[in-house]
Structures are given as C-alpha cells and as structure tokens.
C-alpha atoms as a PDB file:
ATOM      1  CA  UNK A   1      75.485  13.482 105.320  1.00  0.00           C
ATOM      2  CA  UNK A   2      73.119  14.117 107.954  1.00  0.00           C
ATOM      3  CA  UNK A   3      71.201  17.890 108.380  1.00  0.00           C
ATOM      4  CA  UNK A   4      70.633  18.557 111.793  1.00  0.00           C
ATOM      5  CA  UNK A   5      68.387  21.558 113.048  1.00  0.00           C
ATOM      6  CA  UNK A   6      67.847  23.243 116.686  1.00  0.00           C
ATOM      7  CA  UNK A   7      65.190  22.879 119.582  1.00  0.00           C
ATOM      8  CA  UNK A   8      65.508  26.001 121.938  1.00  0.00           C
ATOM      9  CA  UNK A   9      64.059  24.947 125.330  1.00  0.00           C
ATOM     10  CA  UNK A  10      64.052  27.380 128.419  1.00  0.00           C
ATOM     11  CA  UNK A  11      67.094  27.602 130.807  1.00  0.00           C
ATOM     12  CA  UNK A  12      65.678  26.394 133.386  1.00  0.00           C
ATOM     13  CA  UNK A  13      63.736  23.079 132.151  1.00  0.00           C
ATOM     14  CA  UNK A  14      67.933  22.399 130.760  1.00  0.00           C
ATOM     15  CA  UNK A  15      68.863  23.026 134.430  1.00  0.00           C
ATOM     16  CA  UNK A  16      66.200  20.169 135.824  1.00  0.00           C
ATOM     17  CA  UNK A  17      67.047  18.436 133.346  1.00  0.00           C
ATOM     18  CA  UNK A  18      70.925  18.319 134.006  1.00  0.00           C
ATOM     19  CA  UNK A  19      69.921  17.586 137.647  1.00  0.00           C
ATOM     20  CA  UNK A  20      67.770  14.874 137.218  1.00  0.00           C
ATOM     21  CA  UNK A  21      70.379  13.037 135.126  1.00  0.00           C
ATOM     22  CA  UNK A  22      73.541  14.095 137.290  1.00  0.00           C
ATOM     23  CA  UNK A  23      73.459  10.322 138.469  1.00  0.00           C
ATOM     24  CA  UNK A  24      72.873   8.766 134.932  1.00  0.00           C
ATOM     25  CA  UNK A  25      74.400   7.169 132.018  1.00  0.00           C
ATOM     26  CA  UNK A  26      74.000  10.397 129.819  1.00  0.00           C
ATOM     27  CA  UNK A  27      76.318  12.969 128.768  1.00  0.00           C
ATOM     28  CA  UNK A  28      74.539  15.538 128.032  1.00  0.00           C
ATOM     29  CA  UNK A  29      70.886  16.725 127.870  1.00  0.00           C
ATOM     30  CA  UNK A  30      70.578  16.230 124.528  1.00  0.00           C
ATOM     31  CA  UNK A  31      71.653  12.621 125.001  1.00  0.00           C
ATOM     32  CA  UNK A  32      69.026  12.100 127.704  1.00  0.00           C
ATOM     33  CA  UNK A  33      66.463  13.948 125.054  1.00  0.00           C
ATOM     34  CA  UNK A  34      66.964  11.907 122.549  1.00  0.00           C
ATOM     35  CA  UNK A  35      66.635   8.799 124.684  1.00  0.00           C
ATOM     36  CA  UNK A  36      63.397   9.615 126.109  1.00  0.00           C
ATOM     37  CA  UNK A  37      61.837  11.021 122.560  1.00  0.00           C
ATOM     38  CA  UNK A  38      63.374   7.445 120.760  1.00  0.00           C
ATOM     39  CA  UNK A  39      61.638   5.399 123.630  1.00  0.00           C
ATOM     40  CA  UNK A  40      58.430   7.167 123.110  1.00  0.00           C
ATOM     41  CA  UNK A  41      58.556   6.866 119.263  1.00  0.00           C
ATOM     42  CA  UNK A  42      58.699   3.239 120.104  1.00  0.00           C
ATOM     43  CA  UNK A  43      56.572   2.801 122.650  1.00  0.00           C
ATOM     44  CA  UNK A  44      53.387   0.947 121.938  1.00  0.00           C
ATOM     45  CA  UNK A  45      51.493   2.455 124.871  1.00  0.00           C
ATOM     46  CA  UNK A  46      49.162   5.303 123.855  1.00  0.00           C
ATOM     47  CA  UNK A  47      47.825   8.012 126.097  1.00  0.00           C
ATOM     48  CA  UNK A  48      44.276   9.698 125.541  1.00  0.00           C
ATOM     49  CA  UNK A  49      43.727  13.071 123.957  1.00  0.00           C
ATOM     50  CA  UNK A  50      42.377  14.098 127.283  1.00  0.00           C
ATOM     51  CA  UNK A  51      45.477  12.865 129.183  1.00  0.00           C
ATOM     52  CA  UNK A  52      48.106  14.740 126.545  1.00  0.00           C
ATOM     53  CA  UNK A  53      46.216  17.491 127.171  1.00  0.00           C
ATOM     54  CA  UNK A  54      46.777  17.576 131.006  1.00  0.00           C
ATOM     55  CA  UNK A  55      50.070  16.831 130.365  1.00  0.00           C
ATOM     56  CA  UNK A  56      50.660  19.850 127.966  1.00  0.00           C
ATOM     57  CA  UNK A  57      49.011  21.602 130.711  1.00  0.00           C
ATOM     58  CA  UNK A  58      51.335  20.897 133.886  1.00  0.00           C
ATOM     59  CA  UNK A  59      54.280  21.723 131.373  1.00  0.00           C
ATOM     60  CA  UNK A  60      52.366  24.921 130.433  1.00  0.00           C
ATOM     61  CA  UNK A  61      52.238  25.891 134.191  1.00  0.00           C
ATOM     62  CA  UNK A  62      55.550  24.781 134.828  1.00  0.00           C
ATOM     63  CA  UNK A  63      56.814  26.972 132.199  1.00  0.00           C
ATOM     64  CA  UNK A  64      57.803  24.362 129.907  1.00  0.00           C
ATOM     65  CA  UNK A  65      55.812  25.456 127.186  1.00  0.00           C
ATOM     66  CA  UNK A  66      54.235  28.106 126.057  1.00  0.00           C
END
C-alpha cells in the first residue's frame, strides 16, 4: 500500500498553474506536478549551482517560495 504525504503551495502559484494548463492533457495540478518533477528526475541535463540559485530567486520574488 502506498503512503502518500502533502505539499502546501500558495493559492496563487495553484491558480497560474491551473491557467497555464487550461489547454493541456492534465487533470489536475497535481497531475501536471508530478509530470514536470518525473521529467526532471529523469532528465540528464544539469543546471549550475549559480543558475538554481537564480532560479530559487525569481520564485522567491514571485512569491513562490519563501
């Protein structure tokens, strides 16, 4: 049996989020979450520490993340 556990995220990164996939293949946001944190998983292309931290960055200022 599978355990599963909860990611809070803020209201309105959900709401871009439902926006952005209105037009998609995805039922939900936590389908479309899943599919992007998979594809990363398996992604062979790696980023520099400099580059995930302008990245954490422009999600800081957007809100994203605290």
């Amino acid at each position: 049996m599978s355990e599963y556990t909860t990611i809070s995220l803020r209201k309105e990164f959900v709401a871009d989020v439902e926006e952005y996939i209105e037009d998609e293949p995805f039922g939900s946001v936590k389908e479309f979450v899943k599919h992007v944190v998979v594809r990363e998983m398996e992604s062979t292309d790696e980023i520099s520490e400099s580059e995930a931290r302008e990245i954490g960055q422009k999600l800081r200022d957007l809100g994203y993340m605290e």
